[in-house]
N, C-alpha and C. Protein backbone atom coordinates (compact mmCIF):
# COMPACT_ATOMS: atom_id res chain seq x y z
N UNK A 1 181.92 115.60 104.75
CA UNK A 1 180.84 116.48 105.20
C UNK A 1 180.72 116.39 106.71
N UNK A 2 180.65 117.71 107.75
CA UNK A 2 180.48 117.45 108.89
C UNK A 2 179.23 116.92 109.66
N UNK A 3 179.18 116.33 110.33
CA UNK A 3 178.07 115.96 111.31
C UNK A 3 177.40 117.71 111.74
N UNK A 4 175.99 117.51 111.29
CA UNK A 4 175.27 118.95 111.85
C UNK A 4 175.53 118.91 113.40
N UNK A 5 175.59 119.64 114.17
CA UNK A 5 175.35 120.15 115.59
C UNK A 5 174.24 120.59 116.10
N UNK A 6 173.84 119.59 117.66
CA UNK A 6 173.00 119.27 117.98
C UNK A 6 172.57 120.79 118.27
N UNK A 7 171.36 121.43 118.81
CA UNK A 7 170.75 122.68 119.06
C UNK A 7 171.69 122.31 120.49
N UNK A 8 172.20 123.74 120.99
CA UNK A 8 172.83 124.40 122.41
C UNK A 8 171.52 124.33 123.63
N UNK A 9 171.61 123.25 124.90
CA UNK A 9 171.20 123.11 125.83
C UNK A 9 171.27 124.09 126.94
N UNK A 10 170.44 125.25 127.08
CA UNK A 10 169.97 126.13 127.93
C UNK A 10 170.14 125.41 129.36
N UNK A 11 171.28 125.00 130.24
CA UNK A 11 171.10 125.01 131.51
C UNK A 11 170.25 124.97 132.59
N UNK A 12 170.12 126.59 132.48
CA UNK A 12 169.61 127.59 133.34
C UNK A 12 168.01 127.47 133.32
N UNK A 13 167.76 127.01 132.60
CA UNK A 13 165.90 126.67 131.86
C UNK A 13 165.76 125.58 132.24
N UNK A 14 166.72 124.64 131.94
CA UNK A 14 166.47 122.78 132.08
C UNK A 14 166.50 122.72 133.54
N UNK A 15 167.15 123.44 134.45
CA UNK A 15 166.90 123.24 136.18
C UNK A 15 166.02 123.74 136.54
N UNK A 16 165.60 124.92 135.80
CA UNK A 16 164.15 125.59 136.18
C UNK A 16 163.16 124.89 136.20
N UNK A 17 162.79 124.10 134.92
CA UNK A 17 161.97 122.99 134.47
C UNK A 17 161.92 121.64 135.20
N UNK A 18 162.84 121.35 135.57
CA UNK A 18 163.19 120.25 136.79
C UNK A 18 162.72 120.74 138.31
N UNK A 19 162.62 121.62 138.25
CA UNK A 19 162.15 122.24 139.83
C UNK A 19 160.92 122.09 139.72
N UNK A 20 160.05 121.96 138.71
CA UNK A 20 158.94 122.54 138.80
C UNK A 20 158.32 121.38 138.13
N UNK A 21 158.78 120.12 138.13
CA UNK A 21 158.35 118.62 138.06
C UNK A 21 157.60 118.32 139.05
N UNK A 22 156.25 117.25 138.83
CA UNK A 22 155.70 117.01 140.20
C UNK A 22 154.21 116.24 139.75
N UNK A 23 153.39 115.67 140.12
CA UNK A 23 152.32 115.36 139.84
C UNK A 23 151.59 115.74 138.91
N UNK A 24 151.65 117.15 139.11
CA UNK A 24 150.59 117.82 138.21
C UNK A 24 151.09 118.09 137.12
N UNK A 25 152.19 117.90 137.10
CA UNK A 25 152.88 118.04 135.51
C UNK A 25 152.77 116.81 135.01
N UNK A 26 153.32 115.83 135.37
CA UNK A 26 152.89 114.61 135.19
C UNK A 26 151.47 114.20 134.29
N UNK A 27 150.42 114.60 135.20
CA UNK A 27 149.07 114.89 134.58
C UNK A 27 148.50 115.68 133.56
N UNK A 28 149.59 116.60 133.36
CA UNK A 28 149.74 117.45 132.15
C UNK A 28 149.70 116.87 130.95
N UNK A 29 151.21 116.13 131.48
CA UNK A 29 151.49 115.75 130.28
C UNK A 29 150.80 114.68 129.56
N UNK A 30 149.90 113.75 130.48
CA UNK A 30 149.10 112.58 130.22
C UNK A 30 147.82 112.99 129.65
N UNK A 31 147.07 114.46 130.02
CA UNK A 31 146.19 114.59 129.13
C UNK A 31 146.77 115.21 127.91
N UNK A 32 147.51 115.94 127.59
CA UNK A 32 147.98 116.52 126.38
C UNK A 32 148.12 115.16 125.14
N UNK A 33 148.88 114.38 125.64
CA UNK A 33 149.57 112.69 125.12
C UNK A 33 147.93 112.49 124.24
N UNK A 34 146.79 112.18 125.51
CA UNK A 34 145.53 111.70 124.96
C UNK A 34 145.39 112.56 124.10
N UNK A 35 145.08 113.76 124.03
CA UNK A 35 144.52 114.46 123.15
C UNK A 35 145.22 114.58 121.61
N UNK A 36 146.28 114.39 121.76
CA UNK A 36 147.50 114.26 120.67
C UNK A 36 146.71 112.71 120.36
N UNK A 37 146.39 111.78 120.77
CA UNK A 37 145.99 110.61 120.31
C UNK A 37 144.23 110.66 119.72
N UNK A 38 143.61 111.42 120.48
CA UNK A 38 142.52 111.99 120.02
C UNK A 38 142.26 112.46 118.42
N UNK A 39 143.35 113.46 118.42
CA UNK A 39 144.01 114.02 116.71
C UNK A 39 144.08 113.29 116.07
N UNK A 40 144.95 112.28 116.41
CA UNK A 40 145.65 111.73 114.96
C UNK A 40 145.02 110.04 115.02
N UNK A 41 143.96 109.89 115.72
CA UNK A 41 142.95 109.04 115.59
C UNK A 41 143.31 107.57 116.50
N UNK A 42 144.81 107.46 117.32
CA UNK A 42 145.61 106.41 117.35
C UNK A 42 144.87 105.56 118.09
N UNK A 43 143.66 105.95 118.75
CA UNK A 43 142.67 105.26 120.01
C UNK A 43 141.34 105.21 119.47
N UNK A 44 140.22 104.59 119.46
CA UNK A 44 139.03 105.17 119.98
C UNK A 44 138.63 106.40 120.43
N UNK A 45 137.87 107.17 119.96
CA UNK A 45 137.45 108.44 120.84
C UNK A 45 137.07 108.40 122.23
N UNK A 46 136.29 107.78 122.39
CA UNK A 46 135.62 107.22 123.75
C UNK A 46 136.85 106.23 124.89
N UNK A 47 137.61 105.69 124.12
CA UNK A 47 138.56 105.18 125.12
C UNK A 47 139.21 105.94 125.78
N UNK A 48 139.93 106.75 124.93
CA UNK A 48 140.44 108.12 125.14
C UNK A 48 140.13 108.90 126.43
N UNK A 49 138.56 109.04 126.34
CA UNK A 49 138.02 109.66 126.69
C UNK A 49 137.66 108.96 128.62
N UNK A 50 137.56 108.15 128.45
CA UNK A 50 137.86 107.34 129.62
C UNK A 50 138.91 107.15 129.87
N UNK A 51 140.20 107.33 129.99
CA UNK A 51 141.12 107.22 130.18
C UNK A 51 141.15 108.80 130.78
N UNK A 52 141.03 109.94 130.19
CA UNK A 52 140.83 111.13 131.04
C UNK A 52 140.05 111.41 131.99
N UNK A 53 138.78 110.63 132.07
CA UNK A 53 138.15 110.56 133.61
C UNK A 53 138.83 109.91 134.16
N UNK A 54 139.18 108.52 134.09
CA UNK A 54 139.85 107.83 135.33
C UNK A 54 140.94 109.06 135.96
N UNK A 55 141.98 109.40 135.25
CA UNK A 55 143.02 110.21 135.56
C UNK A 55 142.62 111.32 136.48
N UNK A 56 141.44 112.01 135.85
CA UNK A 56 140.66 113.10 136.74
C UNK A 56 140.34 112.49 138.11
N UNK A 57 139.63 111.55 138.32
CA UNK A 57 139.10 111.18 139.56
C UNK A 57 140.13 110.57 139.99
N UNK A 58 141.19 109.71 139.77
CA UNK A 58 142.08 109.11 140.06
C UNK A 58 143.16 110.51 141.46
N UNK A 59 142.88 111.76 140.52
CA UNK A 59 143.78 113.25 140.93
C UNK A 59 142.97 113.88 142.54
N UNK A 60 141.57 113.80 142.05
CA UNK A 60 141.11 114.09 143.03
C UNK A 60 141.55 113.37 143.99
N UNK A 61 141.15 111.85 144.15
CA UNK A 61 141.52 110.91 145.03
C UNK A 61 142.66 111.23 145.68
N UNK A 62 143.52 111.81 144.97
CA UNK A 62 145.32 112.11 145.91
C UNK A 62 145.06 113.19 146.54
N UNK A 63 143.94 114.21 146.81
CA UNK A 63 143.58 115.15 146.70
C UNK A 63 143.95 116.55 146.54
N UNK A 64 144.05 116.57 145.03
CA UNK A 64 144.10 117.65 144.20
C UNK A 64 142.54 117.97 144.28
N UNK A 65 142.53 119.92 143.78
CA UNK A 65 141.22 120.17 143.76
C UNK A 65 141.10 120.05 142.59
N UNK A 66 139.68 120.62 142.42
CA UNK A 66 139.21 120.69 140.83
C UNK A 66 140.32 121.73 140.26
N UNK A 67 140.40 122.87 140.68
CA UNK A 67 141.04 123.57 140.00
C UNK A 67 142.14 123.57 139.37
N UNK A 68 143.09 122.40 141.19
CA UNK A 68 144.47 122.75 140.01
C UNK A 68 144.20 121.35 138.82
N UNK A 69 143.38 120.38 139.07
CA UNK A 69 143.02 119.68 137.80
C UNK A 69 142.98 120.15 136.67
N UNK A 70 142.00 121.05 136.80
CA UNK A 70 141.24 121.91 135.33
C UNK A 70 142.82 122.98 135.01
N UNK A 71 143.25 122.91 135.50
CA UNK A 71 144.75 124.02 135.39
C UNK A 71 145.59 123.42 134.40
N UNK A 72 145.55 121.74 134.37
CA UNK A 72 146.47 120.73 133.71
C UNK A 72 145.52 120.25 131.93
N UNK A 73 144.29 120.79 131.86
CA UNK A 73 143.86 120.21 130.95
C UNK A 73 144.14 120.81 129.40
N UNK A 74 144.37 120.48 128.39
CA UNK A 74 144.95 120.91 127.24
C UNK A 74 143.52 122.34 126.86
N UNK A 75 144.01 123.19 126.43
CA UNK A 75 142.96 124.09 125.57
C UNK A 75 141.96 123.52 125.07
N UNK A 76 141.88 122.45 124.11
CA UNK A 76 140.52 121.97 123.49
C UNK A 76 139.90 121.64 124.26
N UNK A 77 140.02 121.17 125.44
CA UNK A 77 138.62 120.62 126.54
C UNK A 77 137.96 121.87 127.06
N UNK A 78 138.58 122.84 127.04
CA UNK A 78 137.78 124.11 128.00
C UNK A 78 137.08 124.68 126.26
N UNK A 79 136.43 124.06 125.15
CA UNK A 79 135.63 124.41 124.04
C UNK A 79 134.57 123.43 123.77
N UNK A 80 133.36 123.86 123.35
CA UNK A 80 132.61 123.42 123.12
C UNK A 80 131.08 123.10 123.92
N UNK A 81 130.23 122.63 124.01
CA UNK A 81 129.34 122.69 125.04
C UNK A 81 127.83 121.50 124.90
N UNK A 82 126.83 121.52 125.53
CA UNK A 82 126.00 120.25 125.48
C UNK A 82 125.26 120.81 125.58
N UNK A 83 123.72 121.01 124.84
CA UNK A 83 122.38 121.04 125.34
C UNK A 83 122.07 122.07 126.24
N UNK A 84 122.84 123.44 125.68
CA UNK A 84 122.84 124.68 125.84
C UNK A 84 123.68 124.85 127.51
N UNK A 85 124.69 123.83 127.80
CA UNK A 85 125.42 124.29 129.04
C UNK A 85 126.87 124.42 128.60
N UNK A 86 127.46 124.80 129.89
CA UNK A 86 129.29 125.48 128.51
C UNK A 86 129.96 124.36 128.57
N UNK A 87 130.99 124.35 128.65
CA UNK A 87 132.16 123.60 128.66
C UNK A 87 132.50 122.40 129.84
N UNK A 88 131.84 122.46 130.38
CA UNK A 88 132.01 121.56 132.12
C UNK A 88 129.98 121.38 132.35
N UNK A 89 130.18 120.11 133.35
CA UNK A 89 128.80 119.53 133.58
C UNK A 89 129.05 119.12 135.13
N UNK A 90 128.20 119.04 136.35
CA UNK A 90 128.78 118.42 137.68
C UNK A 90 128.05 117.05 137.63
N UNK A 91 128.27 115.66 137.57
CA UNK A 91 128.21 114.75 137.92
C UNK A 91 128.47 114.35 139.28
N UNK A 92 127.27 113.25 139.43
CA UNK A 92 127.05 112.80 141.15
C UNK A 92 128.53 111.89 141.27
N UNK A 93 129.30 111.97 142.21
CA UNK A 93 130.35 110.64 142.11
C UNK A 93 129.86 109.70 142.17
N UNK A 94 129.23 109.83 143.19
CA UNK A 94 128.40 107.51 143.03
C UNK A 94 128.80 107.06 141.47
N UNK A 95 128.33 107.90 140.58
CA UNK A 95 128.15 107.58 139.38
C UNK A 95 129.23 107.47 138.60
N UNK A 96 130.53 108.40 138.67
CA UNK A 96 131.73 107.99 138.32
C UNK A 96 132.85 106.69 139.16
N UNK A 97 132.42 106.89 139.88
CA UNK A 97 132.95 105.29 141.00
C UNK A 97 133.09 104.57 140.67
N UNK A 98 131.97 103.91 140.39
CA UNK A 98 131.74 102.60 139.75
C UNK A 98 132.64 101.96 138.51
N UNK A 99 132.53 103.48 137.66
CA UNK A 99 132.80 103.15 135.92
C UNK A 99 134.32 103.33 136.45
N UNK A 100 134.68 104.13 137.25
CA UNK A 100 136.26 104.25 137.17
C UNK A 100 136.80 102.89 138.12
N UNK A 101 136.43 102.32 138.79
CA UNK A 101 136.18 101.09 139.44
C UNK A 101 136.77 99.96 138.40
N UNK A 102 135.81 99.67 137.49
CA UNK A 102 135.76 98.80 135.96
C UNK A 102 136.72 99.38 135.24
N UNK A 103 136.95 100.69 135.30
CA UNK A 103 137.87 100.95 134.27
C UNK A 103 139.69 100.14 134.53
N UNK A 104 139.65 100.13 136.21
CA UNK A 104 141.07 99.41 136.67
C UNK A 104 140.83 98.22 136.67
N UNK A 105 139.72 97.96 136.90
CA UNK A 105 139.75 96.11 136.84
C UNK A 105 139.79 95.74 135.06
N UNK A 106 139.74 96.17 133.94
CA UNK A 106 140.11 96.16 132.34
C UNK A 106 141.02 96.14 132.64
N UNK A 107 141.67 97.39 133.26
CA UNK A 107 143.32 97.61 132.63
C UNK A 107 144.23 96.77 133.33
N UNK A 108 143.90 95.66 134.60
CA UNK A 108 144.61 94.65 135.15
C UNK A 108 145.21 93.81 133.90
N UNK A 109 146.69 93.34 133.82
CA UNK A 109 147.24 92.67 133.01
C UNK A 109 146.32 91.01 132.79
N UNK A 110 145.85 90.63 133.66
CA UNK A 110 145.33 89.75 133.87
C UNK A 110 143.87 89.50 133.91
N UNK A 111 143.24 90.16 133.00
CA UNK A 111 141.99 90.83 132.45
C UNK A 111 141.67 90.29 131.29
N UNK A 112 141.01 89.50 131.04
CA UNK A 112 140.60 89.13 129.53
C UNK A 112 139.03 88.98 129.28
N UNK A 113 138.82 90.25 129.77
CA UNK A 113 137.57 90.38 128.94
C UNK A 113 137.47 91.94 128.58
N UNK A 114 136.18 92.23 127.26
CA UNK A 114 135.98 93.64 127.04
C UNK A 114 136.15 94.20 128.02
N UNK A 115 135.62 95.60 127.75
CA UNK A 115 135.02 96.46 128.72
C UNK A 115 134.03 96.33 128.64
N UNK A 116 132.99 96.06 128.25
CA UNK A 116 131.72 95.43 128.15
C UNK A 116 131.19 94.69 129.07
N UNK A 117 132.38 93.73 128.92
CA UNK A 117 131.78 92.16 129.71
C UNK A 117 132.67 92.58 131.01
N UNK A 118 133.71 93.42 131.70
CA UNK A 118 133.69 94.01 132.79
C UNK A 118 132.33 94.71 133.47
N UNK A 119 131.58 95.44 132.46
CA UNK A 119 130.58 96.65 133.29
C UNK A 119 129.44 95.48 133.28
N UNK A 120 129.71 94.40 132.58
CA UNK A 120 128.48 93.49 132.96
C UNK A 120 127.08 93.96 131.41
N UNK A 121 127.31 94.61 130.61
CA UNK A 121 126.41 94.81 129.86
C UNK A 121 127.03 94.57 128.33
N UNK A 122 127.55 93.12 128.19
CA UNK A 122 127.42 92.22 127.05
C UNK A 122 128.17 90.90 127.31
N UNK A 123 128.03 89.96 126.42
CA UNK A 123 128.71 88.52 126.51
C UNK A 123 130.08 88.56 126.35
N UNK A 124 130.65 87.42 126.34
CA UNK A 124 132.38 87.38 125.81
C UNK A 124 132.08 87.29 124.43
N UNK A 125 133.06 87.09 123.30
CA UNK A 125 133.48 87.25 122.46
C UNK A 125 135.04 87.27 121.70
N UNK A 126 135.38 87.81 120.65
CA UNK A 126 136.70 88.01 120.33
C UNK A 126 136.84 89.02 120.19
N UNK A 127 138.67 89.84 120.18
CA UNK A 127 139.01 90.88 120.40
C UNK A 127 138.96 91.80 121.04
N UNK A 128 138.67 91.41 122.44
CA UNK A 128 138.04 91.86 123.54
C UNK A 128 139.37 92.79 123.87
N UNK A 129 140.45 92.88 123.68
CA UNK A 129 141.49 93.89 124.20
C UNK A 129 142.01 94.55 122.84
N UNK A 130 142.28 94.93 122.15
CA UNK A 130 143.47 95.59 121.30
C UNK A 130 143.47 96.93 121.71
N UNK A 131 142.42 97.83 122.25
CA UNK A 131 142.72 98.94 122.45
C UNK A 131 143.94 99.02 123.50
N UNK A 132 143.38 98.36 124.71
CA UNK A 132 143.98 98.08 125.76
C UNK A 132 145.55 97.81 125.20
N UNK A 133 145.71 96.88 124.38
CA UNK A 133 147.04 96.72 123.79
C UNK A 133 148.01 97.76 123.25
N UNK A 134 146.90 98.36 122.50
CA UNK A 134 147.30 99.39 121.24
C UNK A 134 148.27 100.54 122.60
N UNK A 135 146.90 100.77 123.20
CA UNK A 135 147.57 102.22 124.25
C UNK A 135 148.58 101.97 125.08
N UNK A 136 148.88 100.36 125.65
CA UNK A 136 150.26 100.14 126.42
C UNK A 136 151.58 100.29 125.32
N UNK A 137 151.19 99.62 123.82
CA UNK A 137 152.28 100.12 122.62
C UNK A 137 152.53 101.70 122.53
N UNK A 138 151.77 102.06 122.58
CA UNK A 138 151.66 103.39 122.16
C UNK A 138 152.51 104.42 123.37
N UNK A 139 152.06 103.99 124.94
CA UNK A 139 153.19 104.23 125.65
C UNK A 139 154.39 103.91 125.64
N UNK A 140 154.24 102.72 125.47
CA UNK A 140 155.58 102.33 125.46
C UNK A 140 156.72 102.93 124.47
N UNK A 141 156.07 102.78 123.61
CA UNK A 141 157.41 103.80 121.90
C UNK A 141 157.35 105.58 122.45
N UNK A 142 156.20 105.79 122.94
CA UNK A 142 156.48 107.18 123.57
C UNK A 142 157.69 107.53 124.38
N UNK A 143 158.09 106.24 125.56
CA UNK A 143 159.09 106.08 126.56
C UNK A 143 159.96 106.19 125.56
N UNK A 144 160.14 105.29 124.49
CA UNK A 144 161.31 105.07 123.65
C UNK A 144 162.28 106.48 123.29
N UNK A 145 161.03 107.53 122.57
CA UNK A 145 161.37 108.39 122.16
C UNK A 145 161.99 109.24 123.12
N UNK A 146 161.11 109.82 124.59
CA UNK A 146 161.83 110.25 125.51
C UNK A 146 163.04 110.32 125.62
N UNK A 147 163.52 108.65 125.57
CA UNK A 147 164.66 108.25 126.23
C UNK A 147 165.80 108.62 125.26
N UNK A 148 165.51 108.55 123.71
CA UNK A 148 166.21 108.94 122.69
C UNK A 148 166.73 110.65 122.81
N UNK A 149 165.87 111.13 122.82
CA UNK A 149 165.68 112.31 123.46
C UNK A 149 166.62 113.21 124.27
N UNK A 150 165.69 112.42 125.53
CA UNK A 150 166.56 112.87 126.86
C UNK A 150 167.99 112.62 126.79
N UNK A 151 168.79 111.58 126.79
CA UNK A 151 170.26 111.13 126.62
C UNK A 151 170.75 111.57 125.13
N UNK A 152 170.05 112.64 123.88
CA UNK A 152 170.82 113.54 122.92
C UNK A 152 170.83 114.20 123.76
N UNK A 153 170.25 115.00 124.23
CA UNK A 153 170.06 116.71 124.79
C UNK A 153 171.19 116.37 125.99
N UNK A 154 171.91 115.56 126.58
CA UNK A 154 172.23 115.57 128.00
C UNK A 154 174.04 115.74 127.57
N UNK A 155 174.13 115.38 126.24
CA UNK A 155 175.55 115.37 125.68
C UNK A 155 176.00 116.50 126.17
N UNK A 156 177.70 116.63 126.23
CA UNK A 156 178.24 117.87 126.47
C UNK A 156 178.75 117.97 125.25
N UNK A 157 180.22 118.92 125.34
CA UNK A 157 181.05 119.12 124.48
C UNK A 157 182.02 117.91 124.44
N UNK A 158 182.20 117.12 125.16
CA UNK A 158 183.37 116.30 125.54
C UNK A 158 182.63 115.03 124.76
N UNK A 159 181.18 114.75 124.70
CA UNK A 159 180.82 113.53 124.89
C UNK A 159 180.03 113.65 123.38
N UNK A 160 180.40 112.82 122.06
CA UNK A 160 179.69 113.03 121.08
C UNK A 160 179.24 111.74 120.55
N UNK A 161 178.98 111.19 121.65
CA UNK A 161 178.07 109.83 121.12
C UNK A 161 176.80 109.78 120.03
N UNK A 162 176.84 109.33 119.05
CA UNK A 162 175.45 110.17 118.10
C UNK A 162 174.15 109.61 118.31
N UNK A 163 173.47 109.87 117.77
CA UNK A 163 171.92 109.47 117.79
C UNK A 163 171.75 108.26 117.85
N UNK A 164 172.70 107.40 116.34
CA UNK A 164 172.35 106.28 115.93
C UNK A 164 172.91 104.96 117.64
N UNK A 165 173.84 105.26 118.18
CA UNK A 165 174.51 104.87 119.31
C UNK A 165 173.58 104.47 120.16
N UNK A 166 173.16 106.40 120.36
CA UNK A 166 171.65 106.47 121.56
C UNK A 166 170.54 105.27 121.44
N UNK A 167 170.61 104.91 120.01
CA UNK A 167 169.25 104.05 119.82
C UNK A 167 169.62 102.74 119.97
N UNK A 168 171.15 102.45 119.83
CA UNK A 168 171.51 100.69 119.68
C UNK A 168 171.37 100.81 121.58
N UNK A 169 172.20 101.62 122.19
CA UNK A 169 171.85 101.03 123.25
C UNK A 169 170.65 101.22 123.81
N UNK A 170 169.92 101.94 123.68
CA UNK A 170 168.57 101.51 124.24
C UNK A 170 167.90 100.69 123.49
N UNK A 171 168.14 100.00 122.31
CA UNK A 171 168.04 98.36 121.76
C UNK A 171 168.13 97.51 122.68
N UNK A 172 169.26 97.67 123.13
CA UNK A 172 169.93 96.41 123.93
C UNK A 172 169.95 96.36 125.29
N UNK A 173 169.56 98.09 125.97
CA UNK A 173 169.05 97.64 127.21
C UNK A 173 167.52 97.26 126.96
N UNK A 174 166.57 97.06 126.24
CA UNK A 174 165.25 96.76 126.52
C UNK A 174 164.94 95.31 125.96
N UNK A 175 166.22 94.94 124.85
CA UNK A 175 166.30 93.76 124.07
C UNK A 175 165.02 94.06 123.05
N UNK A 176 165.61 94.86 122.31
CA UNK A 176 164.61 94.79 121.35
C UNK A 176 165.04 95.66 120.24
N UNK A 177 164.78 95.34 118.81
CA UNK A 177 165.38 95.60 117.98
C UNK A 177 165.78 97.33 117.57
N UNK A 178 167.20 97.53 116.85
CA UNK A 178 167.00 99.09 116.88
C UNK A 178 166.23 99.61 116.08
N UNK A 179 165.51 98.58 114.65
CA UNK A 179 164.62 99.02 114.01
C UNK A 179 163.45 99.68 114.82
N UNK A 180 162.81 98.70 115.47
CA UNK A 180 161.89 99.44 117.27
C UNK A 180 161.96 100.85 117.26
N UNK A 181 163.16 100.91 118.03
CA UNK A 181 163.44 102.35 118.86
C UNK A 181 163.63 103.61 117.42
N UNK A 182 164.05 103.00 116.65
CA UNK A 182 164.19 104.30 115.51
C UNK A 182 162.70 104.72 115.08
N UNK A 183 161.73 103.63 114.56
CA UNK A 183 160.65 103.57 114.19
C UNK A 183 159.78 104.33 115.49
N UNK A 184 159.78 104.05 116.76
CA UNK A 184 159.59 104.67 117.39
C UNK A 184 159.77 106.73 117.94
N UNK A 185 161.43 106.85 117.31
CA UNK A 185 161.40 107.68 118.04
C UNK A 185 161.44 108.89 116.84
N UNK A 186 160.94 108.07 115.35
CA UNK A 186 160.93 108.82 114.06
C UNK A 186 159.08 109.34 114.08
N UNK A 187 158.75 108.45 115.05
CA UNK A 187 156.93 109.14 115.15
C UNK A 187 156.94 109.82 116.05
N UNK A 188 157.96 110.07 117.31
CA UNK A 188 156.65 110.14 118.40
C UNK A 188 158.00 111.67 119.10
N UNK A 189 158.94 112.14 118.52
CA UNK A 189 160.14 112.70 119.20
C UNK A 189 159.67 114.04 119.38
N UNK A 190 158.92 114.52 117.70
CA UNK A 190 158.67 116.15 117.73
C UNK A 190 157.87 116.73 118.75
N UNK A 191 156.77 115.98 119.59
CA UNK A 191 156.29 116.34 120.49
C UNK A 191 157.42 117.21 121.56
N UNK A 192 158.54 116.02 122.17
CA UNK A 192 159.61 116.22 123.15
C UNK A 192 160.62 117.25 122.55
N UNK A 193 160.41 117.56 121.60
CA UNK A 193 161.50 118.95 120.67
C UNK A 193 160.99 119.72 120.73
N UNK A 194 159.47 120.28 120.60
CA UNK A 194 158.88 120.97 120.48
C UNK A 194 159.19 122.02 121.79
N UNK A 195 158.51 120.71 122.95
CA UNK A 195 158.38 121.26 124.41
C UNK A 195 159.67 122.02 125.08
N UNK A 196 160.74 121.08 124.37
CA UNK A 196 161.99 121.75 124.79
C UNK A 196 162.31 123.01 124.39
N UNK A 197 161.86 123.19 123.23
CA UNK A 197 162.35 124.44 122.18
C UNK A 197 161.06 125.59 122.78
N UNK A 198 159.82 125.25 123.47
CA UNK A 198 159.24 126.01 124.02
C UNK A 198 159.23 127.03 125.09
N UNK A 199 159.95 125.53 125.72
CA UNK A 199 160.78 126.00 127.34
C UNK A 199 161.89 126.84 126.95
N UNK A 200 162.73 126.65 126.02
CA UNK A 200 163.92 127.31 125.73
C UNK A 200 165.41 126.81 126.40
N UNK A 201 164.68 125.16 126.51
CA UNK A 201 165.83 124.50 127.08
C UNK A 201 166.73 124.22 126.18
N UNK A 202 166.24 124.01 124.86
CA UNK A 202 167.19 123.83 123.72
C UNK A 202 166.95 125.23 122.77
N UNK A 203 168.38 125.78 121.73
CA UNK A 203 168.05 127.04 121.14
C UNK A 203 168.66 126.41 119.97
């Protein structure tokens, strides 16, 4: 029985798409990721949700405006509304400062306390990180998949290294098992197929 054939790599689309790489795509893609984690429950709501302010104010800071910000945010955020106002609210910065402040001193590797006992409004305790954990895992098998990904789609005609290949060596460059990277890139790939097959980099 033959090996199926991979979908035909559109060129002419994939350099287009490469030109047009840059920060704000970047940021794109980081709120879309959350909100995809939002869905399928993989975070806290509220962590989540802090994790998209920091990013926001983090954008401004490089200074991006609001707009092209709000340009990068997935469809579901521009729905819904509060206490009869629409979709958006203006907050004083003083007031986001602070919390986005605490939010980098948590995410320091070298951080062992809640977020709680960062903002100063509870004691220590146990289990003070797993989210924190969960979401560096959760990037991390994301990379995995990418990388699975990116190096199928890059094959030519000449070069028919298969999938299963793709995954031992990125086993063995990260040292870590290929069960890992398969398990990884069997959850997290359709996102990166999707986008491609959107763009029309792959047909």
């Amino acid at each position: 029985m033959s090996k199926p054939k991979p979908p035909e790599v559109n060129e002419e689309n994939l350099r287009k798409v490469k030109s047009q790489e840059g920060p704000l795509k970047i940021l794109k893609n980081i709120f879309e990721n959350l909100e995809v984690m939002r869905k399928t429950e993989e975070l806290p709501s509220n962590y989540i949700n802090l994790e998209g302010i920091y990013a926001i104010f983090i954008s401004l800071s490089y200074g991006f405006s609001p707009e092209e910000i709000k340009a990068t945010y997935p469809k579901e955020w521009g729905v819904g509304g509060f206490a009869g106002y629409g979709s958006e609210i203006t907050l004083p910065t003083a007031l986001l400062v602070s919390l986005c402040n605490d939010w980098v001193k948590y995410h320091k590797p070298d951080c062992k306390n809640s977020f709680g006992e960062v903002l100063g409004i509870e004691g220590g305790g146990q289990g003070k990180s797993s989210a924190k954990k969960k979401l560096k895992t959760i990037i991390y098998h994301r990379n995995l998949a990418y990388r699975v990904e990116a190096q199928y789609y890059k094959r030519t005609e000449t070069e028919t290294i298969s999938l299963k290949k793709i995954i031992k060596n990125i086993a063995d460059q990260d040292g870590i098992t290929t069960d890992t990277v398969e398990k990884a890139h069997r959850k997290y790939h359709k996102p990166f197929r999707e986008e491609l097959l959107d763009l029309e980099i792959i047909q």
